[in-house]
PDB file of N, CA and C in Angstrom:
ATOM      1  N   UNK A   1      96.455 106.938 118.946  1.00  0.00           N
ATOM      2  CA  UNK A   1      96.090 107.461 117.648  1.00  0.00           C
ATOM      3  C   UNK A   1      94.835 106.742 117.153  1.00  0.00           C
ATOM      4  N   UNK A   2      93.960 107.782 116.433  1.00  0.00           N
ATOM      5  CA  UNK A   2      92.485 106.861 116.217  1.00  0.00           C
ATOM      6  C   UNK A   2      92.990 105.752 114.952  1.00  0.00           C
ATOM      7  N   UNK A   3      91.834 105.042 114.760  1.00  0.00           N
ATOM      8  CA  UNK A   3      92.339 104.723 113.354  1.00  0.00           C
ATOM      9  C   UNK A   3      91.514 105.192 112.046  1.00  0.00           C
ATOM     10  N   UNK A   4      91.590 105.572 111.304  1.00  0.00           N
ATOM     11  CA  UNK A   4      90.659 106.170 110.249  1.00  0.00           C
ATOM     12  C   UNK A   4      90.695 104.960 109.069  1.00  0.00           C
ATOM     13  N   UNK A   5      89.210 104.925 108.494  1.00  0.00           N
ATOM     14  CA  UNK A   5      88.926 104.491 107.270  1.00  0.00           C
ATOM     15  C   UNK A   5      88.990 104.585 105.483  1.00  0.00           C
ATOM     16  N   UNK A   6      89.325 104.454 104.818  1.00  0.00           N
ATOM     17  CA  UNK A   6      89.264 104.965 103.562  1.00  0.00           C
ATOM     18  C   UNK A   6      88.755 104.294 102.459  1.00  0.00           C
ATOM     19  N   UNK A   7      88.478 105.031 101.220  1.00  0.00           N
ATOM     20  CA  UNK A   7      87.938 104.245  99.936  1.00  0.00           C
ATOM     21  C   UNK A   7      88.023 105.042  99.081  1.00  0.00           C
ATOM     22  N   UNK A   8      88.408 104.379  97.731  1.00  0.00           N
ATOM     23  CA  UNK A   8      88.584 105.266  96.551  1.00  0.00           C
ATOM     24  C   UNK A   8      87.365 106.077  96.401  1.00  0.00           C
ATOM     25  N   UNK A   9      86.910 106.815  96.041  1.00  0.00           N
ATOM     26  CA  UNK A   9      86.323 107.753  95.684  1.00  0.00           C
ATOM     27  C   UNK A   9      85.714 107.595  94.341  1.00  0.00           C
ATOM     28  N   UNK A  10      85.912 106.817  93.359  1.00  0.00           N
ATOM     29  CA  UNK A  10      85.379 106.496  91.953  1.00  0.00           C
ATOM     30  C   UNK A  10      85.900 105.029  91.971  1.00  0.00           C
ATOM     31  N   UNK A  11      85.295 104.398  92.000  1.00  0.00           N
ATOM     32  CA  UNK A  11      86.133 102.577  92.356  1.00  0.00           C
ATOM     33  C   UNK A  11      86.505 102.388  90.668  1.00  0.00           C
ATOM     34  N   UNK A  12      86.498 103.004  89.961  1.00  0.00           N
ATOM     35  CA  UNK A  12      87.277 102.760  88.325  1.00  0.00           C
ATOM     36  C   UNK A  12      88.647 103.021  88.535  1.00  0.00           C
ATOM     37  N   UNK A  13      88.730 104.183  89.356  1.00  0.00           N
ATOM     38  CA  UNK A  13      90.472 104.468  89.551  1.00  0.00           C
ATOM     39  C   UNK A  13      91.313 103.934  90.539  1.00  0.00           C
ATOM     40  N   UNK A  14      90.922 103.523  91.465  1.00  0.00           N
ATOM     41  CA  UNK A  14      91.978 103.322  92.297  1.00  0.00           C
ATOM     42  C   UNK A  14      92.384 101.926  91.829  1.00  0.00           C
ATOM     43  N   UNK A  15      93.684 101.693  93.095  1.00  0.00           N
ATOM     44  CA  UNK A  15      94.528 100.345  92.868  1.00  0.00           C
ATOM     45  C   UNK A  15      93.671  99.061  94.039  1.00  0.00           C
ATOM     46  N   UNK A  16      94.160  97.926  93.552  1.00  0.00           N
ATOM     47  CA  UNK A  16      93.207  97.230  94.124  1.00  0.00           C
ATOM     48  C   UNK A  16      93.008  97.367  96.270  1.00  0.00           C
ATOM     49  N   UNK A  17      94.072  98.093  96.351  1.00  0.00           N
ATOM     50  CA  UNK A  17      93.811  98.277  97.922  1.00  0.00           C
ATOM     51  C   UNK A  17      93.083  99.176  98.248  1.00  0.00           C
ATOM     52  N   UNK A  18      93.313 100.256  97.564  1.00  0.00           N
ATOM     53  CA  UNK A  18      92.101 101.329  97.892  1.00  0.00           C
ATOM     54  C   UNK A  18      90.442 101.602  97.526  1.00  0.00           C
ATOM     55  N   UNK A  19      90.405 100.455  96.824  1.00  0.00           N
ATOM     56  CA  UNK A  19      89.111 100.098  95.943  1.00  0.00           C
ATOM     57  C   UNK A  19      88.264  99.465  96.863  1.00  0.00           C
ATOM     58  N   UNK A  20      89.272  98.119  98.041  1.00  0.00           N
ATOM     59  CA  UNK A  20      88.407  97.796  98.772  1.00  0.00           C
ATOM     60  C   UNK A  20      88.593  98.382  99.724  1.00  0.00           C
ATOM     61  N   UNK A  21      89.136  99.207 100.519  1.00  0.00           N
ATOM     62  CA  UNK A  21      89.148 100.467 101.353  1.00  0.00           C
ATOM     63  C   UNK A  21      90.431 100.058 102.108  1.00  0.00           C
ATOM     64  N   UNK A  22      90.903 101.199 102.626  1.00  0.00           N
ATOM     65  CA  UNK A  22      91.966 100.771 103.608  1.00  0.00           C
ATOM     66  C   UNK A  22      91.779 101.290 104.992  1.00  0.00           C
ATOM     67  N   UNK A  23      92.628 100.614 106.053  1.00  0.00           N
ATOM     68  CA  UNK A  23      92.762 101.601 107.538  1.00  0.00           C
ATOM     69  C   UNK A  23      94.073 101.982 107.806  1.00  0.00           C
ATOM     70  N   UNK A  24      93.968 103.238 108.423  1.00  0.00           N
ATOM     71  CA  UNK A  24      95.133 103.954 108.793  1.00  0.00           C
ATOM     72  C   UNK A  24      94.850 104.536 110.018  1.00  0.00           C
ATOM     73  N   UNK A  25      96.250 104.644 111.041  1.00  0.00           N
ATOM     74  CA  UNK A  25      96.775 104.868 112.055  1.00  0.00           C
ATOM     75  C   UNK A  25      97.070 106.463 111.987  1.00  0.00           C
ATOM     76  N   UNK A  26      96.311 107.530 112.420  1.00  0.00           N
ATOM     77  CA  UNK A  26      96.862 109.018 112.040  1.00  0.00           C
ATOM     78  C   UNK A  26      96.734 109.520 113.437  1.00  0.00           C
ATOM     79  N   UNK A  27      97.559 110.602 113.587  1.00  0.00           N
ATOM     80  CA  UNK A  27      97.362 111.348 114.796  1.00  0.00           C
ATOM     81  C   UNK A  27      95.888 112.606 114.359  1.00  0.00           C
ATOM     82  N   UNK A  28      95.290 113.191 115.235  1.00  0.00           N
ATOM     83  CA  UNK A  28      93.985 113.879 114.970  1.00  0.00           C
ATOM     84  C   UNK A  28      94.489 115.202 114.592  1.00  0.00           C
ATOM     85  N   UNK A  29      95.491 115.686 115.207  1.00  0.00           N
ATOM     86  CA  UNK A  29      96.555 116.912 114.675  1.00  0.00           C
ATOM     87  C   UNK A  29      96.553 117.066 113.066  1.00  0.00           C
ATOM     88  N   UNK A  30      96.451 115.742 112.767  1.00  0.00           N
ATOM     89  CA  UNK A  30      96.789 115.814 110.708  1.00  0.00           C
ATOM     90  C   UNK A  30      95.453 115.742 110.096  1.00  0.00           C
ATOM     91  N   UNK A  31      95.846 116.504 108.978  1.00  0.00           N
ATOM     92  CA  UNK A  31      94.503 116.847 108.134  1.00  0.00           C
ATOM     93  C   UNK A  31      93.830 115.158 107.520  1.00  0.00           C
ATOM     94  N   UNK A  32      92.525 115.124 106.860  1.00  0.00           N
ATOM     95  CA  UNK A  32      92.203 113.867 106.543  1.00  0.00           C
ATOM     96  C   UNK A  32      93.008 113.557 105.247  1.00  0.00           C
ATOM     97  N   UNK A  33      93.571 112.329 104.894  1.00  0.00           N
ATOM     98  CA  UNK A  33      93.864 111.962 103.447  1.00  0.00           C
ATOM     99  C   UNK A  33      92.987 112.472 102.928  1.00  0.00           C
ATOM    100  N   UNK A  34      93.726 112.638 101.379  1.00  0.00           N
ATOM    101  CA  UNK A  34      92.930 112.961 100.247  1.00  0.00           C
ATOM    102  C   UNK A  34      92.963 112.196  99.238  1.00  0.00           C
ATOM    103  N   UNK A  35      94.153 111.585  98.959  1.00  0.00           N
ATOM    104  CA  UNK A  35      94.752 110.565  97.728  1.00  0.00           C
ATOM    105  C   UNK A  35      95.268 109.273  98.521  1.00  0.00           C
ATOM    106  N   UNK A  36      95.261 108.367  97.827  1.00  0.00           N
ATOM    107  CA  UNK A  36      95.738 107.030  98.380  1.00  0.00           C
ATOM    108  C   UNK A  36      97.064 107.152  98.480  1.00  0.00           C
ATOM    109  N   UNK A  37      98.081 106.540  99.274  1.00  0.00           N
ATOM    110  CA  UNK A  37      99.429 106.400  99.069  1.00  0.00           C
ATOM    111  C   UNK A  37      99.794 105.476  98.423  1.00  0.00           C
ATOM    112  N   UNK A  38      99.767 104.887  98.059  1.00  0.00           N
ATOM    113  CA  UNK A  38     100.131 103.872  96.681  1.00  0.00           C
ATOM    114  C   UNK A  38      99.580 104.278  95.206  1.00  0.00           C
ATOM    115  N   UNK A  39      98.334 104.763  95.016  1.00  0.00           N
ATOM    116  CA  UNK A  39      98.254 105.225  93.740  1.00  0.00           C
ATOM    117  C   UNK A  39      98.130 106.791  93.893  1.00  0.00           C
ATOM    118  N   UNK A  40      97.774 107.330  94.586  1.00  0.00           N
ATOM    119  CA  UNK A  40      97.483 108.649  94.498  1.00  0.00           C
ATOM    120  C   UNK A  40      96.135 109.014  93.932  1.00  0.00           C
ATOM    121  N   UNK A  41      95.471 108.377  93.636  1.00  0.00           N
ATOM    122  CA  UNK A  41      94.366 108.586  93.241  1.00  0.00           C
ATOM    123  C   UNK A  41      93.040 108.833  94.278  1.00  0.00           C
ATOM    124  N   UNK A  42      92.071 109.874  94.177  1.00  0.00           N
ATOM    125  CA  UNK A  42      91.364 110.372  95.291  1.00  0.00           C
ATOM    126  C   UNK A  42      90.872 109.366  95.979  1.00  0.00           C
ATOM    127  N   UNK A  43      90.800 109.388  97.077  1.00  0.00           N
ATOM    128  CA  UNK A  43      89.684 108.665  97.895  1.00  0.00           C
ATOM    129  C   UNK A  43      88.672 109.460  98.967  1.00  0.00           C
ATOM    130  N   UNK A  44      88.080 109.090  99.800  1.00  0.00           N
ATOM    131  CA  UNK A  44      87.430 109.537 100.760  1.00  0.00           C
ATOM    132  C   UNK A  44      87.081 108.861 102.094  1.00  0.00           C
ATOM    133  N   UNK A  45      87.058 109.528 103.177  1.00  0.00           N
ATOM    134  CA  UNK A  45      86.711 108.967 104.505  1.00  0.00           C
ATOM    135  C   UNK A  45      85.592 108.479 104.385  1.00  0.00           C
ATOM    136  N   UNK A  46      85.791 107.151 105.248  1.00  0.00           N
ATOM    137  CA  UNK A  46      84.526 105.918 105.489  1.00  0.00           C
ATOM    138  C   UNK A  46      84.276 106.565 106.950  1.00  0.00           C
ATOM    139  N   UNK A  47      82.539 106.772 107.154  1.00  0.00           N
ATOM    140  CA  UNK A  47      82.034 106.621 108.693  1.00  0.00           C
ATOM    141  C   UNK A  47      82.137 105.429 109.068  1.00  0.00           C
ATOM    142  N   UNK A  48      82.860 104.967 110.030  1.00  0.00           N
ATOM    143  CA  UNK A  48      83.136 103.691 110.681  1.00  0.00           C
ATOM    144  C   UNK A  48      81.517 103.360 111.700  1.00  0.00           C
ATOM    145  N   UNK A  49      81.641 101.582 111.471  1.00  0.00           N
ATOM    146  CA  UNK A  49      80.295 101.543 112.403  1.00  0.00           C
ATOM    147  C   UNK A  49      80.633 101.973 114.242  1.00  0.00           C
ATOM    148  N   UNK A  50      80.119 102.027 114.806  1.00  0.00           N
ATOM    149  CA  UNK A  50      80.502 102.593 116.017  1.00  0.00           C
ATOM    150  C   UNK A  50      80.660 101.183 116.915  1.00  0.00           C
ATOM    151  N   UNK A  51      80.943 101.470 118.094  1.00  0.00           N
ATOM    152  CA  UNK A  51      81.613  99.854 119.345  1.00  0.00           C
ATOM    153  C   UNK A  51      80.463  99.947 119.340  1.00  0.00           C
ATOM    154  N   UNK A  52      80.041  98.602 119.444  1.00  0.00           N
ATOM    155  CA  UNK A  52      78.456  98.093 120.509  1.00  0.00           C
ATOM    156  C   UNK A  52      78.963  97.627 121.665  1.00  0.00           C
ATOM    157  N   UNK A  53      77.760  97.957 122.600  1.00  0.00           N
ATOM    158  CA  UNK A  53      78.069  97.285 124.099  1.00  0.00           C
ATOM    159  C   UNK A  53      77.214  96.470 124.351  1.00  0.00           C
ATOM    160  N   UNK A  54      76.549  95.550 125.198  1.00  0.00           N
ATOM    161  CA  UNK A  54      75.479  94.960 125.304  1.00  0.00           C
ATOM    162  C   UNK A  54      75.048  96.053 126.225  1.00  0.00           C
ATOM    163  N   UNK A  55      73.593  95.861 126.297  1.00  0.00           N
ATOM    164  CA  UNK A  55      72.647  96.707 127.029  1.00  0.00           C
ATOM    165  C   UNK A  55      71.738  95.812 127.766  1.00  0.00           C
ATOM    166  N   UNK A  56      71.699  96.587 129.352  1.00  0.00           N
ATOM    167  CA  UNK A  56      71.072  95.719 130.482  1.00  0.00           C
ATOM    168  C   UNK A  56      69.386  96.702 130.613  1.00  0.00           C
ATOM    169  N   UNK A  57      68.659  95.760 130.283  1.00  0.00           N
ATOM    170  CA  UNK A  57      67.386  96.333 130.401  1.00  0.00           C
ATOM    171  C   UNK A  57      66.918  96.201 132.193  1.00  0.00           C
ATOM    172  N   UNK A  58      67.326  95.783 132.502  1.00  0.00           N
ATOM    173  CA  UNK A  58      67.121  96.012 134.311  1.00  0.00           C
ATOM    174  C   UNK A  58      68.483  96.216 135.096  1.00  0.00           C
ATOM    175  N   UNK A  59      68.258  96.480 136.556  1.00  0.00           N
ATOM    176  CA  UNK A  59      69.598  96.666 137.173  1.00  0.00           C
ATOM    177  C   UNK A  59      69.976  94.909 137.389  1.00  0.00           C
ATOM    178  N   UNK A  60      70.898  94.732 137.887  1.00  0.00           N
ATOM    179  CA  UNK A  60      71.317  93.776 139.024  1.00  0.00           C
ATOM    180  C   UNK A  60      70.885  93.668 140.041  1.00  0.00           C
ATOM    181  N   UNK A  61      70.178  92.016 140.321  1.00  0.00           N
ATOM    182  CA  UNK A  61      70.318  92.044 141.389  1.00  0.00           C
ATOM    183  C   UNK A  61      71.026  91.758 142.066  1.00  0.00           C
ATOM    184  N   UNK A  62      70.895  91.716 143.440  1.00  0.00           N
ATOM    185  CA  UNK A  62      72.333  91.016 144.502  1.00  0.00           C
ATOM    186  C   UNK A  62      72.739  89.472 143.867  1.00  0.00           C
ATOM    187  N   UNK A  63      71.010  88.852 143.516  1.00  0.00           N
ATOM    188  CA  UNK A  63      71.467  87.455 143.397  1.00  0.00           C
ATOM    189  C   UNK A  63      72.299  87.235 141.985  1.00  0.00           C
ATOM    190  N   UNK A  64      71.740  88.270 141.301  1.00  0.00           N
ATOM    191  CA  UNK A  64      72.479  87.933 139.636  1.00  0.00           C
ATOM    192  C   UNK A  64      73.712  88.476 139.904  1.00  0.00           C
ATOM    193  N   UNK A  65      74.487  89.332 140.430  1.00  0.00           N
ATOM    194  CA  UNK A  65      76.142  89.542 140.892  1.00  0.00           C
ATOM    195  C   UNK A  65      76.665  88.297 141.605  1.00  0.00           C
ATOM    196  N   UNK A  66      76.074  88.074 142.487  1.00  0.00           N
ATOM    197  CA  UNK A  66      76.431  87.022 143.188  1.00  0.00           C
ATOM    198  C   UNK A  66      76.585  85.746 142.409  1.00  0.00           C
ATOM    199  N   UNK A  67      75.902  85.283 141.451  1.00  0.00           N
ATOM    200  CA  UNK A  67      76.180  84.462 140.477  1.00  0.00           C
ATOM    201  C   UNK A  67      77.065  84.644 139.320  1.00  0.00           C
ATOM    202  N   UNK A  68      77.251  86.296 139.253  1.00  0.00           N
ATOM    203  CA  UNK A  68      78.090  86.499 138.475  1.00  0.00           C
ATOM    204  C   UNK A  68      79.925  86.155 138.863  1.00  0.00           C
ATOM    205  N   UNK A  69      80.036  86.362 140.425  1.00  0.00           N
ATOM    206  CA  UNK A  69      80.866  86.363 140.731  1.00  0.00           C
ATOM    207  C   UNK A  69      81.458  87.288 141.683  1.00  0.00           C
ATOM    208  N   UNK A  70      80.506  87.979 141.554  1.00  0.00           N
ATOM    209  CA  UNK A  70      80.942  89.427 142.638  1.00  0.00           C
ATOM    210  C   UNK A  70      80.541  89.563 143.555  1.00  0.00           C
ATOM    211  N   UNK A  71      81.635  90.109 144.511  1.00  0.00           N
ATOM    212  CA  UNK A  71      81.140  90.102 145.775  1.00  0.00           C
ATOM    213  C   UNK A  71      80.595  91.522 146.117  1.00  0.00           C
ATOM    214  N   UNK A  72      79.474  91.249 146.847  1.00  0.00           N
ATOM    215  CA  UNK A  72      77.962  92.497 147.117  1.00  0.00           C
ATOM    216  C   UNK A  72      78.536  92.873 148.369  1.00  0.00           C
ATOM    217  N   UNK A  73      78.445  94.447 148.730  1.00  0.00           N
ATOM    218  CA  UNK A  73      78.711  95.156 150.003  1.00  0.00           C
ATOM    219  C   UNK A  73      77.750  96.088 150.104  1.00  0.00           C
ATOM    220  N   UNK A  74      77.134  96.035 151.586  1.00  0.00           N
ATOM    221  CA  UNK A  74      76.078  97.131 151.421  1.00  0.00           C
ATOM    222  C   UNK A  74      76.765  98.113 152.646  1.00  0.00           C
ATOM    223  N   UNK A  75      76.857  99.496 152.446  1.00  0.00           N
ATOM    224  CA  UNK A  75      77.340 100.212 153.163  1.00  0.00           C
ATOM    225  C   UNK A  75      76.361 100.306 154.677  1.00  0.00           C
ATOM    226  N   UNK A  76      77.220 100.207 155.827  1.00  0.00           N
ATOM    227  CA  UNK A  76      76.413 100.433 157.367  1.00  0.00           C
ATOM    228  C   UNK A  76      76.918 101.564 157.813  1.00  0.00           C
ATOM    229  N   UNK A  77      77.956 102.142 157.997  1.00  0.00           N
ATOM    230  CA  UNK A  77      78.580 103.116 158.573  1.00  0.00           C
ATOM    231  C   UNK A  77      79.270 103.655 158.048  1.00  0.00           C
ATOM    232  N   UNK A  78      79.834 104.977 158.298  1.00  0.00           N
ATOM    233  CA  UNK A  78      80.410 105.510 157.657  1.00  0.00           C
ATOM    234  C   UNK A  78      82.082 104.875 157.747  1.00  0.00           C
ATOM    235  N   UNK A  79      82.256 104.520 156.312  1.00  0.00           N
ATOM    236  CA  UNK A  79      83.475 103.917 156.168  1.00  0.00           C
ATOM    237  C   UNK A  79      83.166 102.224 156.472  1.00  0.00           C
ATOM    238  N   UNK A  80      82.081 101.983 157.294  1.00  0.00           N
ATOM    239  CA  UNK A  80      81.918 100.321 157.172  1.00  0.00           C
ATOM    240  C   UNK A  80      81.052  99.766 156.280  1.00  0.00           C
ATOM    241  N   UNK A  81      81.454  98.456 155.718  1.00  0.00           N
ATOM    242  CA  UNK A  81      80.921  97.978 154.614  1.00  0.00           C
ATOM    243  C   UNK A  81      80.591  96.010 155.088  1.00  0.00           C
ATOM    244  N   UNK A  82      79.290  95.644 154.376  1.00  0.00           N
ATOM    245  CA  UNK A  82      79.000  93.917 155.376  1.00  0.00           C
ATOM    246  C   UNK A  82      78.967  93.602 154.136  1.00  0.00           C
ATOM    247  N   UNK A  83      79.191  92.645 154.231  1.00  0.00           N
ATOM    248  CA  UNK A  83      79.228  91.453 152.943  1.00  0.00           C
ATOM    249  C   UNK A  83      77.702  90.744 153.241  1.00  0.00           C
ATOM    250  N   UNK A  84      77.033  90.815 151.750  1.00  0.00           N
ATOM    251  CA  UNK A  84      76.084  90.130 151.980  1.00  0.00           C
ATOM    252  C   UNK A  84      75.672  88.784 151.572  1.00  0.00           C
TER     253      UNK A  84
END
């Protein structure tokens, strides 16, 4: 289940949880909240910031895997593989 964001909608009305926003656990099947569950008072969906990944501005080389820890195979035959 994703998790969705929320926030009062007029920060004069809500209760102090929904004022500073809340998260919720919903299946995607269900419509978005509209009212808080504790006060009932409107709120609205927060765009969540998105995952960051790090980003590799070059490939790998053999030697930077190899330092990483991984072991390098370069294919020779079909189905054979050499460790380099």
């Amino acid at each position: 289940m994703p998790l969705y964001e929320y926030i009062s909608a007029d920060p004069e009305q809500g209760c102090r949880i929904c004022k500073k926003g809340l998260e919720i656990r919903r299946p995607v099947t269900r419509p978005p909240m509209e009212t808080c569950p504790l006060c009932k008072s409107p709120v609205k969906k927060l765009i969540s910031r998105g995952v960051t990944s790090p980003k590799i501005a070059k490939p790998l080389s053999v030697s930077d895997a190899k330092n990483a820890g991984f072991t390098v195979l370069e294919k020779r035959d079909e189905g054979t593989y050499e460790k380099l």
